[in-house]
ModelCIF file with pLDDT and N, C-alpha, C, O atoms, coordinates in Angstrom:
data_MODEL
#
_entry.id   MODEL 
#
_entity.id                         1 
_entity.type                       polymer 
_entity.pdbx_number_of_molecules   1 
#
_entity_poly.entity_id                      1 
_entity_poly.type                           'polypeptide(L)' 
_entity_poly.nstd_linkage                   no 
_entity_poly.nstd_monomer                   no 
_entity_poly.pdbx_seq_one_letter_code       
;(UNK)(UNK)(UNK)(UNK)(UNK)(UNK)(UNK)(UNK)(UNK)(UNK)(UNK)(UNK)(UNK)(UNK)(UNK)(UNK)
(UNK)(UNK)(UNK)(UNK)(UNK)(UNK)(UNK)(UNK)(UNK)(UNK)(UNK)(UNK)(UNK)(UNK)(UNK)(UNK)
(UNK)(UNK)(UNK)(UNK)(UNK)(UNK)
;
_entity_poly.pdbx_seq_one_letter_code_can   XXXXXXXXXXXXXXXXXXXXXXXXXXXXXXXXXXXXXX 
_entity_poly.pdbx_strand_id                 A 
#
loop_
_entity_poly_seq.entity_id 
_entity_poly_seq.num 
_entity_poly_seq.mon_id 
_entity_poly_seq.hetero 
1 1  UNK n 
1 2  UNK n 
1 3  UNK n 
1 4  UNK n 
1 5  UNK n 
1 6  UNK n 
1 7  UNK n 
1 8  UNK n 
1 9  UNK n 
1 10 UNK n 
1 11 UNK n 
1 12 UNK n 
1 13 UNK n 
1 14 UNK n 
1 15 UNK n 
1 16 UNK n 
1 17 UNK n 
1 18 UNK n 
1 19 UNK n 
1 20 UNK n 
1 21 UNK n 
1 22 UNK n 
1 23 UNK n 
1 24 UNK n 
1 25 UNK n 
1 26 UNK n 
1 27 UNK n 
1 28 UNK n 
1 29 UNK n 
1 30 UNK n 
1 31 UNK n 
1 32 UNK n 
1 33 UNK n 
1 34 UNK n 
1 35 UNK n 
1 36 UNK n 
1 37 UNK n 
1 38 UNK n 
#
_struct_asym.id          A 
_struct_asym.entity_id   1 
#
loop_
_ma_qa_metric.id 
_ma_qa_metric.mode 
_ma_qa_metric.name 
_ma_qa_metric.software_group_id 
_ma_qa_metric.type 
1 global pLDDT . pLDDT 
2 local  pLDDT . pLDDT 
#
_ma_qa_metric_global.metric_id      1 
_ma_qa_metric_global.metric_value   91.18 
_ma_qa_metric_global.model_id       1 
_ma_qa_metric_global.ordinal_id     1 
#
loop_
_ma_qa_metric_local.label_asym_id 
_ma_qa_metric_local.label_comp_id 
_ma_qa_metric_local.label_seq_id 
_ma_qa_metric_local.metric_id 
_ma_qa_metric_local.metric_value 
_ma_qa_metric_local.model_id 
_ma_qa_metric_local.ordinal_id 
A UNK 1  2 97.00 1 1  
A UNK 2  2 98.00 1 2  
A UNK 3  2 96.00 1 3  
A UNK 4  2 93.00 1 4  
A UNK 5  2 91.00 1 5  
A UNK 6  2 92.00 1 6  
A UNK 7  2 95.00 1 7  
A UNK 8  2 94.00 1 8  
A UNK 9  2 95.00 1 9  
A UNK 10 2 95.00 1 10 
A UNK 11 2 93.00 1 11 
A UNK 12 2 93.00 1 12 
A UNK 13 2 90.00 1 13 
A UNK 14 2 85.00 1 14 
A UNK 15 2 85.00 1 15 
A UNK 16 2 72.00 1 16 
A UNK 17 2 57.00 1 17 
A UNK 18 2 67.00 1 18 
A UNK 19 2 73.00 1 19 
A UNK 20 2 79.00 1 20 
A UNK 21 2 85.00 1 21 
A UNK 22 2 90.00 1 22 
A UNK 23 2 94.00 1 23 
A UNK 24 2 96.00 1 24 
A UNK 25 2 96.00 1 25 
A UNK 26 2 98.00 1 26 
A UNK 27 2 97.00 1 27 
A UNK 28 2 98.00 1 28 
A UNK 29 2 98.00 1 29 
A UNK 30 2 97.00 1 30 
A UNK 31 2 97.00 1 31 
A UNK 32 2 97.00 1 32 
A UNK 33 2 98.00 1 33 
A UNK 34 2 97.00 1 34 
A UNK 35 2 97.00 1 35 
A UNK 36 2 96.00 1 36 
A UNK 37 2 97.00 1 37 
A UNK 38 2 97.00 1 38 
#
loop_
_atom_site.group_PDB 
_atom_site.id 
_atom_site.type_symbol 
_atom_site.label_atom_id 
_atom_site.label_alt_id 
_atom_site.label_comp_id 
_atom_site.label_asym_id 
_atom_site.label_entity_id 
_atom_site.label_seq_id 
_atom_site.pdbx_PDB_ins_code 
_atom_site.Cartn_x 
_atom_site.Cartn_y 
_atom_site.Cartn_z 
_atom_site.occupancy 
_atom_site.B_iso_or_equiv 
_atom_site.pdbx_formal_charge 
_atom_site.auth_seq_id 
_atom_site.auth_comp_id 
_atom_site.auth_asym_id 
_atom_site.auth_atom_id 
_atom_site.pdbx_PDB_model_num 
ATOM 1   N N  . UNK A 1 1  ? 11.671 16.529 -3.164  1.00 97.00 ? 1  UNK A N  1 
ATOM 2   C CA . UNK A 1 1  ? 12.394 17.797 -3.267  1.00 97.00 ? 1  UNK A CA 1 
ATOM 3   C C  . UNK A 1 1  ? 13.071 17.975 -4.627  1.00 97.00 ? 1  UNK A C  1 
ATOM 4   O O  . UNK A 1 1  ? 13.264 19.181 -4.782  1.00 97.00 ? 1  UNK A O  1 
ATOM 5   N N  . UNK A 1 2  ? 13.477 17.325 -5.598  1.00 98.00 ? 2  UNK A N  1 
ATOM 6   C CA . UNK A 1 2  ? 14.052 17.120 -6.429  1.00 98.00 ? 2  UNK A CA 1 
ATOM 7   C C  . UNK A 1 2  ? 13.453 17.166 -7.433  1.00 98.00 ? 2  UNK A C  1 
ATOM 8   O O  . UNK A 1 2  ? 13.949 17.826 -8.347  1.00 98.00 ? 2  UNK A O  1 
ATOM 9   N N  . UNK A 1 3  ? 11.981 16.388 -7.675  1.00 96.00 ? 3  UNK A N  1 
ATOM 10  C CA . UNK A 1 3  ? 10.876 16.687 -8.408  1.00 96.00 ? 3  UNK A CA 1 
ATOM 11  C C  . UNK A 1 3  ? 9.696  17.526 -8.046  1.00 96.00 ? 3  UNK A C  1 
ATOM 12  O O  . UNK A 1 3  ? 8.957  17.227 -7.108  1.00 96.00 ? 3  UNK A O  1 
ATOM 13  N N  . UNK A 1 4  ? 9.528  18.560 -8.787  1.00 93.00 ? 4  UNK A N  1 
ATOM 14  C CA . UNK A 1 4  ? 8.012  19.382 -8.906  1.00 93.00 ? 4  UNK A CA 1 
ATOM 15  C C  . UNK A 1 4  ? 8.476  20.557 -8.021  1.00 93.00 ? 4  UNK A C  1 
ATOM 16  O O  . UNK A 1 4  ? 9.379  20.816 -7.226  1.00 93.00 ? 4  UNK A O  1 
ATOM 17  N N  . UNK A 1 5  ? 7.249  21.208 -8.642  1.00 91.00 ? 5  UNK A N  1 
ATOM 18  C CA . UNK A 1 5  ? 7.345  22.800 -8.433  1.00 91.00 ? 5  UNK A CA 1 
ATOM 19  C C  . UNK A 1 5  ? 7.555  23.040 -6.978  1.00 91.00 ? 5  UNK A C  1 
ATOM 20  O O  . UNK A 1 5  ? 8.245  23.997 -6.628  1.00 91.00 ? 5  UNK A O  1 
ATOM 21  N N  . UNK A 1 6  ? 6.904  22.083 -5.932  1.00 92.00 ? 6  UNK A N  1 
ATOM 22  C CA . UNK A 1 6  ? 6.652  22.949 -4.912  1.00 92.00 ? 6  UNK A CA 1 
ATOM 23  C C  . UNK A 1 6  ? 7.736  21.405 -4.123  1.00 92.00 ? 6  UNK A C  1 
ATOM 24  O O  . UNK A 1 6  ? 7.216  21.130 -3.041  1.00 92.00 ? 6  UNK A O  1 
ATOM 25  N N  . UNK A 1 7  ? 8.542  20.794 -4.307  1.00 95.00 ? 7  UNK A N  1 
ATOM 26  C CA . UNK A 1 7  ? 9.299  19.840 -4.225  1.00 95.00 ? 7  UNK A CA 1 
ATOM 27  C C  . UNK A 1 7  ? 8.755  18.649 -3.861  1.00 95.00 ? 7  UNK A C  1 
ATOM 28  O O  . UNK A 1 7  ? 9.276  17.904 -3.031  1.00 95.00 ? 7  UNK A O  1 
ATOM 29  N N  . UNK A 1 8  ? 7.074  18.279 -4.803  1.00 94.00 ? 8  UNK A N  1 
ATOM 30  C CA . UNK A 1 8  ? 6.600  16.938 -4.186  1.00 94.00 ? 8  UNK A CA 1 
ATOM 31  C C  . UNK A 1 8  ? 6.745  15.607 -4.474  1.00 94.00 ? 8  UNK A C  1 
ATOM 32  O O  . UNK A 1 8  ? 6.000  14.629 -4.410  1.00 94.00 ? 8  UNK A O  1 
ATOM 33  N N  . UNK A 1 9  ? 7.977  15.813 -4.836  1.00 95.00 ? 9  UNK A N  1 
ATOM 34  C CA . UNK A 1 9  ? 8.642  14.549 -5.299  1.00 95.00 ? 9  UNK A CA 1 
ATOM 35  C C  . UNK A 1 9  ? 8.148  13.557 -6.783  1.00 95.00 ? 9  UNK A C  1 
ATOM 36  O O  . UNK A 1 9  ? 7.575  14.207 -7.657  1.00 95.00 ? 9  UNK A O  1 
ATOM 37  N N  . UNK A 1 10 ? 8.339  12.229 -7.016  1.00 95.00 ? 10 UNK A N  1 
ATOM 38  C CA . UNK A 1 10 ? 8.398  11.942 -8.442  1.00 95.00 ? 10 UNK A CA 1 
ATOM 39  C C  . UNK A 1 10 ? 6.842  11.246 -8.425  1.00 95.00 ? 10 UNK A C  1 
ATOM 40  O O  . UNK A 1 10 ? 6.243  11.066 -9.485  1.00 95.00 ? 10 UNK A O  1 
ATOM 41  N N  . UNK A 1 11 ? 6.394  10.962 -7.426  1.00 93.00 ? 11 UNK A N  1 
ATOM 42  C CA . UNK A 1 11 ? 5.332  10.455 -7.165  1.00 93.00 ? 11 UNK A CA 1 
ATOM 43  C C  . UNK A 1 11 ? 4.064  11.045 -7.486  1.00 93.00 ? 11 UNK A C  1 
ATOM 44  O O  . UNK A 1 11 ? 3.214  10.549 -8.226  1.00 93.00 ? 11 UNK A O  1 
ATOM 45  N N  . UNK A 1 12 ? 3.981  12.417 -6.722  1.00 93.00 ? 12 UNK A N  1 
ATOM 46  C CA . UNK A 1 12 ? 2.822  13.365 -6.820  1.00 93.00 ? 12 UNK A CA 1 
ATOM 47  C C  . UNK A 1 12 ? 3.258  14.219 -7.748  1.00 93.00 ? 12 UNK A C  1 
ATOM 48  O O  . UNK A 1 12 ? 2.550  15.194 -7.997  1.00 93.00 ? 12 UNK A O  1 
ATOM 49  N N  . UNK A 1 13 ? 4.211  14.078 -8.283  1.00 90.00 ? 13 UNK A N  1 
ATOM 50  C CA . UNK A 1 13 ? 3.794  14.833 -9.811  1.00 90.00 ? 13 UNK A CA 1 
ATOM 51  C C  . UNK A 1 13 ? 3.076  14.105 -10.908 1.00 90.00 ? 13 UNK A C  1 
ATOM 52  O O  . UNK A 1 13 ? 2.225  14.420 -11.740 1.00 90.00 ? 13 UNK A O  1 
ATOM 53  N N  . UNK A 1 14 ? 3.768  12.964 -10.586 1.00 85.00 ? 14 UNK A N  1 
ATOM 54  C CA . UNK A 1 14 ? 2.727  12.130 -11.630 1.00 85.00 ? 14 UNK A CA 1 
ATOM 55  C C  . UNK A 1 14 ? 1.369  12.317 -11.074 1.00 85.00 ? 14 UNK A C  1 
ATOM 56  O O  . UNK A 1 14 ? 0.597  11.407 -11.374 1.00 85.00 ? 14 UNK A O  1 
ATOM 57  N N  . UNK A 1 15 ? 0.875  13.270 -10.335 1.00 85.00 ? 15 UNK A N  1 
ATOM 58  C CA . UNK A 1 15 ? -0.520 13.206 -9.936  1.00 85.00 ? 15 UNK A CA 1 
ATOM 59  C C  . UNK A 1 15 ? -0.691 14.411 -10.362 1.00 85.00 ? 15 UNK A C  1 
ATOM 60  O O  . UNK A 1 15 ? -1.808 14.535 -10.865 1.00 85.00 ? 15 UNK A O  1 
ATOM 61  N N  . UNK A 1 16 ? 0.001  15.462 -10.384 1.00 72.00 ? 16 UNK A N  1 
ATOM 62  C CA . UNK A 1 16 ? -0.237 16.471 -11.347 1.00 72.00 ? 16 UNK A CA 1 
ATOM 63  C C  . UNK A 1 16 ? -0.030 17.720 -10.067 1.00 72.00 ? 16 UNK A C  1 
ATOM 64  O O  . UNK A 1 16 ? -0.522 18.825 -10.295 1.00 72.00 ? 16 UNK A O  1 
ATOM 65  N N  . UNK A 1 17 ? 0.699  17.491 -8.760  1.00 57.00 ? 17 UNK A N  1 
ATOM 66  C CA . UNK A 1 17 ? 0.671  18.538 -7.665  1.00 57.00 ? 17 UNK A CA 1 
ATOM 67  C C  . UNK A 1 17 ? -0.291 17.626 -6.790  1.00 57.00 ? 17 UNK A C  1 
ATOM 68  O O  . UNK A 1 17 ? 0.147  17.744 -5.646  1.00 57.00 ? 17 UNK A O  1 
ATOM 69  N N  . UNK A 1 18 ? -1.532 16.662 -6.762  1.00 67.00 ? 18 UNK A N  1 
ATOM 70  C CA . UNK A 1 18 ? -2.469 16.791 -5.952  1.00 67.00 ? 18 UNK A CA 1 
ATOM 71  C C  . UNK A 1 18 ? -1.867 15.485 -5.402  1.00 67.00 ? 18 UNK A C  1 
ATOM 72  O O  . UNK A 1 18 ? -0.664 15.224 -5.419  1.00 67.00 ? 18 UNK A O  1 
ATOM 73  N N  . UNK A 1 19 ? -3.021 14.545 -4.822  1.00 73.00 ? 19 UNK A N  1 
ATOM 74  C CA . UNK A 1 19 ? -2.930 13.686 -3.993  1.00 73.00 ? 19 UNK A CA 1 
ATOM 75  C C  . UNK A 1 19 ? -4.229 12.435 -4.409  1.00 73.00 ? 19 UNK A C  1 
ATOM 76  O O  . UNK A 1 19 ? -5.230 12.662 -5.089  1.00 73.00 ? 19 UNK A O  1 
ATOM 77  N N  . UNK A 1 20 ? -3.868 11.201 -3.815  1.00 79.00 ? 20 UNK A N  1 
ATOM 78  C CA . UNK A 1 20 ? -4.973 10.109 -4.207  1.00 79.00 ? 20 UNK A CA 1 
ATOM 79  C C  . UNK A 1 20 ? -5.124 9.796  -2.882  1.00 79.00 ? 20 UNK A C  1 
ATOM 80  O O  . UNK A 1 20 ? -4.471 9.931  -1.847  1.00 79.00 ? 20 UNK A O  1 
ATOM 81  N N  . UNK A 1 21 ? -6.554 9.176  -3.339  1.00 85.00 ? 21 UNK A N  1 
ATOM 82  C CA . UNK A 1 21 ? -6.676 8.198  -1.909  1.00 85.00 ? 21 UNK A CA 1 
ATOM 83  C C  . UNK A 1 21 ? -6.500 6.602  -2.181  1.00 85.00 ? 21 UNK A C  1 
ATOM 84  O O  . UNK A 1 21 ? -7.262 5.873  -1.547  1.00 85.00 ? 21 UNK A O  1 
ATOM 85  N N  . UNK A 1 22 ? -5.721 6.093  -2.921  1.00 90.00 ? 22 UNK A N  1 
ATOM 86  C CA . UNK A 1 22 ? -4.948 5.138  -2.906  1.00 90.00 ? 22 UNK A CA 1 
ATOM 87  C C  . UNK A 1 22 ? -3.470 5.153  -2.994  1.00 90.00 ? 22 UNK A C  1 
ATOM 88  O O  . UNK A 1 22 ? -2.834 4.142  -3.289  1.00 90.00 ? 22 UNK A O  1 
ATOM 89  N N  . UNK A 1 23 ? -2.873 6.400  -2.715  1.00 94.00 ? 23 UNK A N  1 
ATOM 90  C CA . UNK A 1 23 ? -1.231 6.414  -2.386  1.00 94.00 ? 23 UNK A CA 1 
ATOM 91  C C  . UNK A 1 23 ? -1.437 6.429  -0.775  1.00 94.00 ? 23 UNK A C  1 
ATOM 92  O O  . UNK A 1 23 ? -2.357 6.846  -0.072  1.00 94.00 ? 23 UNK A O  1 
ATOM 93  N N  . UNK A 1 24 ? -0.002 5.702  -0.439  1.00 96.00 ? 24 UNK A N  1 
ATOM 94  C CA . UNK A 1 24 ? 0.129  5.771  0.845   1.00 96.00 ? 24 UNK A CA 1 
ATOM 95  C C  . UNK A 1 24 ? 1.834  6.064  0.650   1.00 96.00 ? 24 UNK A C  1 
ATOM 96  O O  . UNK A 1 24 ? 2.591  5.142  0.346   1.00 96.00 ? 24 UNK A O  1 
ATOM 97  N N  . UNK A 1 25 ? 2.256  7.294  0.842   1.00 96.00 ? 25 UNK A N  1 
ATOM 98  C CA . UNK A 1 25 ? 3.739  8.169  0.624   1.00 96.00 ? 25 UNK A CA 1 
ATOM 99  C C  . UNK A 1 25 ? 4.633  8.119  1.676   1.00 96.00 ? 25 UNK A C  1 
ATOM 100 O O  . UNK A 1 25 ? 4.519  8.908  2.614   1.00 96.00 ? 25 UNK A O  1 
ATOM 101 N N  . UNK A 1 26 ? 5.603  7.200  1.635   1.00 98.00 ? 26 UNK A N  1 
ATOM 102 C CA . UNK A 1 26 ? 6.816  7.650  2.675   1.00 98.00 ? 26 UNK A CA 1 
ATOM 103 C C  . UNK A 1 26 ? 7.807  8.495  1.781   1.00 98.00 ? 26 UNK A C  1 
ATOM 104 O O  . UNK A 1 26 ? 8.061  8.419  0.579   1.00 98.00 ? 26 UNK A O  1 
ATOM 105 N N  . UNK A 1 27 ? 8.263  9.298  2.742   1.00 97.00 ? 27 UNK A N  1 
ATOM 106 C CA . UNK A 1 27 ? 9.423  10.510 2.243   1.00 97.00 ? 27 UNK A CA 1 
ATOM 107 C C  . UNK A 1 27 ? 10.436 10.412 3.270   1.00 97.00 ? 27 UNK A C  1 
ATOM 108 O O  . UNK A 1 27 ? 10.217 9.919  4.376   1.00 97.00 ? 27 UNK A O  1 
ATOM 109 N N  . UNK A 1 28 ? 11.950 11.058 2.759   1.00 98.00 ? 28 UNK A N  1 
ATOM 110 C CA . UNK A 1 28 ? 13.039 11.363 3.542   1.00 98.00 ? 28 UNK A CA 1 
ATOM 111 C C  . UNK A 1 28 ? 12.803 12.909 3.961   1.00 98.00 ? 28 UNK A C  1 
ATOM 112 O O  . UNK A 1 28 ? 12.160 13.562 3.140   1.00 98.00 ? 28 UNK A O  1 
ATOM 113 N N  . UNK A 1 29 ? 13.118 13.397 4.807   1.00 98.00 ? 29 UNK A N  1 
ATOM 114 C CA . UNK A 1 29 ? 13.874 14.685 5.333   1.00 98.00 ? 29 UNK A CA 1 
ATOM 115 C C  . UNK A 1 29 ? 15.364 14.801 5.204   1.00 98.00 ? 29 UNK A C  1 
ATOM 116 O O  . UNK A 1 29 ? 15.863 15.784 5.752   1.00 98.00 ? 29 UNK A O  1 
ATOM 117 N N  . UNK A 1 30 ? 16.114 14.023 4.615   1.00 97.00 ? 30 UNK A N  1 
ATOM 118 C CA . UNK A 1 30 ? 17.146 14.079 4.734   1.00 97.00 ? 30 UNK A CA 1 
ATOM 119 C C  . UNK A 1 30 ? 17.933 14.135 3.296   1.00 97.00 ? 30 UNK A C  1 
ATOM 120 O O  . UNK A 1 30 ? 18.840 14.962 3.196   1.00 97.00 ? 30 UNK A O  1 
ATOM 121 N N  . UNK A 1 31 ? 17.672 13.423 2.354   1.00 97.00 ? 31 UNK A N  1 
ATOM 122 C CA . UNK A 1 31 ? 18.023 13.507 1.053   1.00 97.00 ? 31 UNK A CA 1 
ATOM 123 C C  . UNK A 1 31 ? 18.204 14.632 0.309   1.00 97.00 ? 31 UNK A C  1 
ATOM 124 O O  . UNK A 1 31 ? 18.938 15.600 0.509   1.00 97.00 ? 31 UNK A O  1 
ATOM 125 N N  . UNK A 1 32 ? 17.234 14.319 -0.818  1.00 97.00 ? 32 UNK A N  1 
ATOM 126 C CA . UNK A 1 32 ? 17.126 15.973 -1.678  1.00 97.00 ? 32 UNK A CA 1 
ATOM 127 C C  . UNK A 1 32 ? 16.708 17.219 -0.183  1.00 97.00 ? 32 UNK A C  1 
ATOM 128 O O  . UNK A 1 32 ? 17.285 18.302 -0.090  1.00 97.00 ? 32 UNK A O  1 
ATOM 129 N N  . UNK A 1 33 ? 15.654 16.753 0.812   1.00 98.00 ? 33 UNK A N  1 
ATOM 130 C CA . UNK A 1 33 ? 15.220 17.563 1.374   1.00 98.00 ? 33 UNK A CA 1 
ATOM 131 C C  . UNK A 1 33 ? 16.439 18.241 2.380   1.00 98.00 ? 33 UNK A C  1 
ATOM 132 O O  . UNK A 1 33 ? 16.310 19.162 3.187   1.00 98.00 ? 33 UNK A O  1 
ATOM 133 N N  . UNK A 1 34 ? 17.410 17.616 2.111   1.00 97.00 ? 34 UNK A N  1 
ATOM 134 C CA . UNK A 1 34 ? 18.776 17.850 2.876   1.00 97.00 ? 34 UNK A CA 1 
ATOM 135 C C  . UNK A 1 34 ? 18.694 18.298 4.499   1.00 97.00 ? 34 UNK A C  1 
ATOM 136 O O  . UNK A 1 34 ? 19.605 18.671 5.238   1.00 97.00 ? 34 UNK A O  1 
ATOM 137 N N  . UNK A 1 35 ? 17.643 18.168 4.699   1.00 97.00 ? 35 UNK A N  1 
ATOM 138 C CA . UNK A 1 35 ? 18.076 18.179 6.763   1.00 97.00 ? 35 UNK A CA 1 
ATOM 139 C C  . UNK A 1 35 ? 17.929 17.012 7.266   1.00 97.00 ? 35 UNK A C  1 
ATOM 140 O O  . UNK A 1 35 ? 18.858 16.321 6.847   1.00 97.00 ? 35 UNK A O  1 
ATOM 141 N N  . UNK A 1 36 ? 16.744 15.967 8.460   1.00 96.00 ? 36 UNK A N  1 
ATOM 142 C CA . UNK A 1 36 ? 17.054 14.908 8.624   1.00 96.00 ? 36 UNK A CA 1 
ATOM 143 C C  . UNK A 1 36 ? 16.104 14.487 9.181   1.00 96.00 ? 36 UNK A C  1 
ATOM 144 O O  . UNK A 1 36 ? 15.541 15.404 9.778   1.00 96.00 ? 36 UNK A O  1 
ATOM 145 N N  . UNK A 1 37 ? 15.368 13.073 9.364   1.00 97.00 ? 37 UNK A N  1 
ATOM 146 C CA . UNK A 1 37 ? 14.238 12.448 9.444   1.00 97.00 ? 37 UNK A CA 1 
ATOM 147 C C  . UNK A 1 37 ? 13.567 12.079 8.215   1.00 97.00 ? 37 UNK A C  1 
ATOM 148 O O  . UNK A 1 37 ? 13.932 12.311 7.063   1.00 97.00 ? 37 UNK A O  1 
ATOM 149 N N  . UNK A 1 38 ? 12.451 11.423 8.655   1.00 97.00 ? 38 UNK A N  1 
ATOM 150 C CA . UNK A 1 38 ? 11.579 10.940 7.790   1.00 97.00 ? 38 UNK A CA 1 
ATOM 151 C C  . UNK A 1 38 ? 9.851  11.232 7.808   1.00 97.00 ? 38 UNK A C  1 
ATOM 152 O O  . UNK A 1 38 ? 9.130  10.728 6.947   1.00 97.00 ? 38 UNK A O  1 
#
């Protein structure tokens, strides 16, 4: 939420917006994304 346009964090920007098939991504809901879960 904090990084990239559409808030995909610091990870998938370094991918440029897209996605790999060698990341495997855990995220908060609760942090930058400020409500709660994961």
């Amino acid at each position: 939420t904090i990084f990239g346009e559409r808030g995909e964090g610091l990870m998938l920007s370094a991918l440029d917006g897209g996605h790999s098939d060698r990341l495997i991504l855990t995220f908060s809901l609760s942090k930058g994304f400020g409500a709660y879960g994961g």
